[in-house]
N, C-alpha and C. Protein backbone atom coordinates (compact mmCIF):
# COMPACT_ATOMS: atom_id res chain seq x y z
N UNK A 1 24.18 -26.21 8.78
CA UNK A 1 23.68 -24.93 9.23
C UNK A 1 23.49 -24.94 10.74
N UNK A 2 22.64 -25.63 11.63
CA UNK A 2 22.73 -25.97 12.91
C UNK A 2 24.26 -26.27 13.53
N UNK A 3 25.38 -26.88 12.54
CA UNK A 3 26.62 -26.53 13.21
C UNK A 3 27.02 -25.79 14.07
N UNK A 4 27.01 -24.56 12.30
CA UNK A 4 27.65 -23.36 12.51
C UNK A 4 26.94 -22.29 13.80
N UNK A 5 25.41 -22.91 13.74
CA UNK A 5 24.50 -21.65 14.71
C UNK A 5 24.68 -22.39 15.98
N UNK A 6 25.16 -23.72 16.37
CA UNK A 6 25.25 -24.31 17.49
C UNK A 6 26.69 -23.64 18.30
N UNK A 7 27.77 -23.30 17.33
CA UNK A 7 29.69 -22.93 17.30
C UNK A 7 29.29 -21.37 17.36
N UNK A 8 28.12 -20.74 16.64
CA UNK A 8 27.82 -19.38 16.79
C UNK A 8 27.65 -19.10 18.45
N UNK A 9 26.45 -20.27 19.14
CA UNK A 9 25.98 -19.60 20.15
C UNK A 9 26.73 -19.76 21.48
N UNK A 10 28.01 -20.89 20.64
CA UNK A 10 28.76 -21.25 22.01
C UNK A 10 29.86 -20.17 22.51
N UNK A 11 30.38 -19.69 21.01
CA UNK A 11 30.85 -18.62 21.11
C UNK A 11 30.36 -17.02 22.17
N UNK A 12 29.33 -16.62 21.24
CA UNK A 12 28.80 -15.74 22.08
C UNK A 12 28.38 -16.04 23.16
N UNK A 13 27.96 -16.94 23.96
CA UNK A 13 27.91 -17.30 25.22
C UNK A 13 29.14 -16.81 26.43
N UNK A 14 30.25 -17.82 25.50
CA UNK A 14 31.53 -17.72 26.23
C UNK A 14 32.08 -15.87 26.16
N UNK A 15 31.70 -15.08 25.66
CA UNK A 15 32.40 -13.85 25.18
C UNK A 15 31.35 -13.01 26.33
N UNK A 16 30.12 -13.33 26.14
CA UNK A 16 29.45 -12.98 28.13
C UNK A 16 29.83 -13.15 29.13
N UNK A 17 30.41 -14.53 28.74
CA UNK A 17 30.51 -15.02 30.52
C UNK A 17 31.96 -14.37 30.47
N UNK A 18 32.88 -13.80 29.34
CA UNK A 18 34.35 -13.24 29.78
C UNK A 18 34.26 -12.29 29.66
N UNK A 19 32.93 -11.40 29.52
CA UNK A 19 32.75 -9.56 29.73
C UNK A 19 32.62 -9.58 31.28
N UNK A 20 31.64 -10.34 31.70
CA UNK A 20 31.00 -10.11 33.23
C UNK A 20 32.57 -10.30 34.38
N UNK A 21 32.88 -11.28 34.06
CA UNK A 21 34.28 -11.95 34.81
C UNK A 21 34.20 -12.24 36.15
N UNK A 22 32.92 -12.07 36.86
CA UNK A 22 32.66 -12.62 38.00
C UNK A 22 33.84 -11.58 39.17
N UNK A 23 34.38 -10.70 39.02
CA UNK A 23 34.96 -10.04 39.83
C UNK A 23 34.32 -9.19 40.63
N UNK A 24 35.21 -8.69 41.67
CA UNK A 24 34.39 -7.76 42.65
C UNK A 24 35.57 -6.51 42.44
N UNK A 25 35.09 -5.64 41.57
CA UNK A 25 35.73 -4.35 41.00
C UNK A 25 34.97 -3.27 41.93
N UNK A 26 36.12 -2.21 42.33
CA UNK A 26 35.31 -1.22 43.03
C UNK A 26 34.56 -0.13 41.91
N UNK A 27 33.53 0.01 42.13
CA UNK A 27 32.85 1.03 41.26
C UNK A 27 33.37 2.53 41.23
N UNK A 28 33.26 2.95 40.51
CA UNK A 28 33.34 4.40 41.00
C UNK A 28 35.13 5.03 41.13
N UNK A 29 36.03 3.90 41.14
CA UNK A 29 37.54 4.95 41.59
C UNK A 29 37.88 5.63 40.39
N UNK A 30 38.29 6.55 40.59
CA UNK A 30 38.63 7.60 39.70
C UNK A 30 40.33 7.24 39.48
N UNK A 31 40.20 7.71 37.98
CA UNK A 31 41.72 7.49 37.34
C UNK A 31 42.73 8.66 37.33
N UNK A 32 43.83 8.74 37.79
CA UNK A 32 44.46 9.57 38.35
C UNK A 32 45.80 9.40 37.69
N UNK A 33 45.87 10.33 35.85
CA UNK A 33 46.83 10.23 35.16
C UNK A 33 47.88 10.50 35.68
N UNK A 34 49.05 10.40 35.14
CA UNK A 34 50.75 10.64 35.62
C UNK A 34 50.55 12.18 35.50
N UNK A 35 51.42 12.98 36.03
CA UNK A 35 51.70 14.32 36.60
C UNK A 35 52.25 14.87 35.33
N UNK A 36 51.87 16.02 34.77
CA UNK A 36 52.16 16.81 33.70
C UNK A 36 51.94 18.61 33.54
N UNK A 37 53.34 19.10 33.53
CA UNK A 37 52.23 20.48 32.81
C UNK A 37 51.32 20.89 32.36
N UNK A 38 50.79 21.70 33.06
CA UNK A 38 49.47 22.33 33.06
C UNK A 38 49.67 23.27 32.15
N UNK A 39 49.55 23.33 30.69
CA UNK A 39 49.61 24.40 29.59
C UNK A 39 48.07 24.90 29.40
N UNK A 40 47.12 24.40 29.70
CA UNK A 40 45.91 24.84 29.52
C UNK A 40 44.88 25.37 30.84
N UNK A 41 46.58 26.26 31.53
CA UNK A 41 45.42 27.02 32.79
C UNK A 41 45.35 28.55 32.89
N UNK A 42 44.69 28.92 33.67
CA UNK A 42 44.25 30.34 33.46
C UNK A 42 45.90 30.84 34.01
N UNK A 43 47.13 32.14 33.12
CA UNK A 43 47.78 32.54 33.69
C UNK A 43 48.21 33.76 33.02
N UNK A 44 48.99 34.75 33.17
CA UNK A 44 49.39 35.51 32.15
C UNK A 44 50.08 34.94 30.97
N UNK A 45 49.94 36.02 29.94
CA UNK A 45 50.95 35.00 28.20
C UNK A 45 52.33 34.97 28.80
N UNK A 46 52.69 34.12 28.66
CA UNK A 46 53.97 33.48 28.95
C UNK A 46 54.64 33.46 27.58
N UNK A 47 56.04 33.16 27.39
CA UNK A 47 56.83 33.00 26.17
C UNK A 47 56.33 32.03 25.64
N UNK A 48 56.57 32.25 24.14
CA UNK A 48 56.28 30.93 23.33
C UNK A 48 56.90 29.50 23.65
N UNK A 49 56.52 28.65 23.07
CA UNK A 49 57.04 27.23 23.57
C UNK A 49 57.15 26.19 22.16
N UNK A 50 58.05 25.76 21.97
CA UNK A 50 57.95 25.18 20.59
C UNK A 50 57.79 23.72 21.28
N UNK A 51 56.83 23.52 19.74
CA UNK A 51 56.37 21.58 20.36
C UNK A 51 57.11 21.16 19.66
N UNK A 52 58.23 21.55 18.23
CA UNK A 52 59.49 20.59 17.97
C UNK A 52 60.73 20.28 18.76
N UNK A 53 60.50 20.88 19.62
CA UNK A 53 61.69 20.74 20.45
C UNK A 53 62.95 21.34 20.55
N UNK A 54 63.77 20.79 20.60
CA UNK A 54 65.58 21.59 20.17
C UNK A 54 65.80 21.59 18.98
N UNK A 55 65.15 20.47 18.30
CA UNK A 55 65.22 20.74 16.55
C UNK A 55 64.84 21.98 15.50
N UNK A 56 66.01 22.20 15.02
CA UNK A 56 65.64 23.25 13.80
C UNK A 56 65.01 23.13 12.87
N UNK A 57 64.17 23.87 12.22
CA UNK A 57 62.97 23.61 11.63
C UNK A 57 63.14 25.13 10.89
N UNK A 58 63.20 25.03 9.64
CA UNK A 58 63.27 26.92 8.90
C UNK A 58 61.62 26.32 8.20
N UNK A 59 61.54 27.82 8.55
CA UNK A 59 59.94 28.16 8.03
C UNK A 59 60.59 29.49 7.50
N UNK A 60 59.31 29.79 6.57
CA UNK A 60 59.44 31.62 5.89
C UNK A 60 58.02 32.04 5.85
N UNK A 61 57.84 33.46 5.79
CA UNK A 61 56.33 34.10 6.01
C UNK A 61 56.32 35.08 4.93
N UNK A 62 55.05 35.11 4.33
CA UNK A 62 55.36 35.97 2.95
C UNK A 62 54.09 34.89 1.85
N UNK A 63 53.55 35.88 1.10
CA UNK A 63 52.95 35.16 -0.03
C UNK A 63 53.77 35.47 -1.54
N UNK A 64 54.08 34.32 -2.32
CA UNK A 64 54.86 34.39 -3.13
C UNK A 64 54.02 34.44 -4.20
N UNK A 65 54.36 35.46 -5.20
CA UNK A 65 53.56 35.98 -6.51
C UNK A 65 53.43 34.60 -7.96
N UNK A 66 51.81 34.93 -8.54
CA UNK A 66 51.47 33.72 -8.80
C UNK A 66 52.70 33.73 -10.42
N UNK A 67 53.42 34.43 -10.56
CA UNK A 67 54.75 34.77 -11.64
C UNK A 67 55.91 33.45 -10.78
N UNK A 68 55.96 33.35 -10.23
CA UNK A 68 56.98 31.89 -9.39
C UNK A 68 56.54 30.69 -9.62
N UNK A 69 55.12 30.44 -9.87
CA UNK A 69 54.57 29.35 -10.48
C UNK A 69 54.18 29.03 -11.40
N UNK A 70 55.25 28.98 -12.86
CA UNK A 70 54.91 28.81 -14.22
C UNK A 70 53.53 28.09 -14.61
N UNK A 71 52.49 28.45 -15.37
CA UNK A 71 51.56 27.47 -15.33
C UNK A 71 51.55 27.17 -17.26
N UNK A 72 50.96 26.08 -17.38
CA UNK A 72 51.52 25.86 -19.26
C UNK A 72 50.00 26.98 -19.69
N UNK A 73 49.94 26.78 -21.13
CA UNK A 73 49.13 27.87 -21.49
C UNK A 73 47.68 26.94 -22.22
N UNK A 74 46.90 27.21 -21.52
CA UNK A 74 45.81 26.60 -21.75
C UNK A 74 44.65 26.72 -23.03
N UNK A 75 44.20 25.72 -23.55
CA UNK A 75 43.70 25.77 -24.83
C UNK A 75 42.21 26.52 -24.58
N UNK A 76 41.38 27.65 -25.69
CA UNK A 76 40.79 27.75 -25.47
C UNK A 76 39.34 27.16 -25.53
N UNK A 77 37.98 27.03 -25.28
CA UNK A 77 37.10 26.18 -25.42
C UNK A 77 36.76 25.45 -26.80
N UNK A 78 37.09 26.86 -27.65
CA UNK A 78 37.04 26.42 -29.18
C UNK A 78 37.40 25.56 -29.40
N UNK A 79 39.08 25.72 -29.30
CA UNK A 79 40.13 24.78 -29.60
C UNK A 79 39.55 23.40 -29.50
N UNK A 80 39.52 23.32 -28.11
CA UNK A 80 39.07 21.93 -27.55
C UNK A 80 37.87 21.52 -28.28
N UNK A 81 36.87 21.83 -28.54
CA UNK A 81 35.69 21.28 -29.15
C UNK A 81 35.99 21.01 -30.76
N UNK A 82 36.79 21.89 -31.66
CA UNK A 82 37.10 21.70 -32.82
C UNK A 82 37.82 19.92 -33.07
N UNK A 83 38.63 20.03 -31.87
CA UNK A 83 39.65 18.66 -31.96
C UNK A 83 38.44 17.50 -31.25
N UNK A 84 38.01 17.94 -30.76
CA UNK A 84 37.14 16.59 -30.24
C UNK A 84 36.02 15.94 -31.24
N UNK A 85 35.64 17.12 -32.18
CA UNK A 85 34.82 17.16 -33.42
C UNK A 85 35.62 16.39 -34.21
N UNK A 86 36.60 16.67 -34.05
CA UNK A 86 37.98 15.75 -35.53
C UNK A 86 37.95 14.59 -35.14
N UNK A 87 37.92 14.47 -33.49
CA UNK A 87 38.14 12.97 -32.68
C UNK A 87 36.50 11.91 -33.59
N UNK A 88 35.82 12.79 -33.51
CA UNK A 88 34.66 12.14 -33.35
C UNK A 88 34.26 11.50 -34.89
N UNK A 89 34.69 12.43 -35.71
CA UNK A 89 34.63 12.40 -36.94
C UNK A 89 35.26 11.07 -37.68
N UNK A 90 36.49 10.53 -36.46
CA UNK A 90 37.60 9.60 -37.53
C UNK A 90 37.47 8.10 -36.44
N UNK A 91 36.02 8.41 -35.75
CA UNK A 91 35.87 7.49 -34.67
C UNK A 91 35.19 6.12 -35.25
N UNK A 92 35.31 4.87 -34.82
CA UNK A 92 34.65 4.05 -35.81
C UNK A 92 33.11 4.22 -35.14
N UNK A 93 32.83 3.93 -36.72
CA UNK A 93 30.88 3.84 -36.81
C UNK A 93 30.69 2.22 -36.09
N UNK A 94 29.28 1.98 -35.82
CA UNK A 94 28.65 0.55 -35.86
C UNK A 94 28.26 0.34 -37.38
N UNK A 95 28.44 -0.61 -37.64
CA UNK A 95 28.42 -1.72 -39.27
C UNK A 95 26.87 -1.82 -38.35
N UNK A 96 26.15 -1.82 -37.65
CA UNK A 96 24.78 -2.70 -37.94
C UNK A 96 24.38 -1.36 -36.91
N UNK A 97 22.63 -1.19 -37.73
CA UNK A 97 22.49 -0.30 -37.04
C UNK A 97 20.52 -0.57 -36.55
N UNK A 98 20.67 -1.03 -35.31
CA UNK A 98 19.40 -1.96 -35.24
C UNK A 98 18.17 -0.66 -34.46
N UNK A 99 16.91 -1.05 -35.32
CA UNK A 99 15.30 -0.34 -35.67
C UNK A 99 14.50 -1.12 -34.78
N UNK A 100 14.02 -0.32 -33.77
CA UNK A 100 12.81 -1.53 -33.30
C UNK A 100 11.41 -1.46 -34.15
């Protein structure tokens, strides 16, 4: 146990002394990304702009009627409880049936 907490503290020691790094970094310079279109500045609406690119891409607009999406025909609650009653009915019992 003292090993592992001796290999623990040598560790974290060393992982300080390689955050700090003893350098002389200027504080404060500001990061100054690569040069890009400005799509998010104040201007008149301009034409649309597609972000796929030159690639064709088919889209369609329209809501399609819920008759296009066959759905199967669903049992009603009855149904279902009658058969689960049958389930239950042919289900095995417990042979021992323990009284406190």
């Amino acid at each position: 146990m003292k090993k592992i907490l001796l290999v623990l503290g040598l560790f974290s020691t060393a992982a300080a002394f390689g955050q700090y790094g003893g350098g002389n970094y200027a504080v404060g310079s500001p990061y100054w990304p690569s040069s890009h279109p400005a799509h998010a500045s104040y201007a008149p609406i301009a034409q649309e702009q597609s972000v796929l690119g030159n690639t064709s891409y088919p889209f369609a607009q329209g809501d399609r009627p819920p008759s296009d999406f066959p759905q199967p025909q669903q049992k009603s609650l009855g149904e279902v409880a009658r058969e689960l009653k049958k389930e239950h009915e042919h289900a095995k019992k417990a042979r021992i049936v323990w009284e406190n």
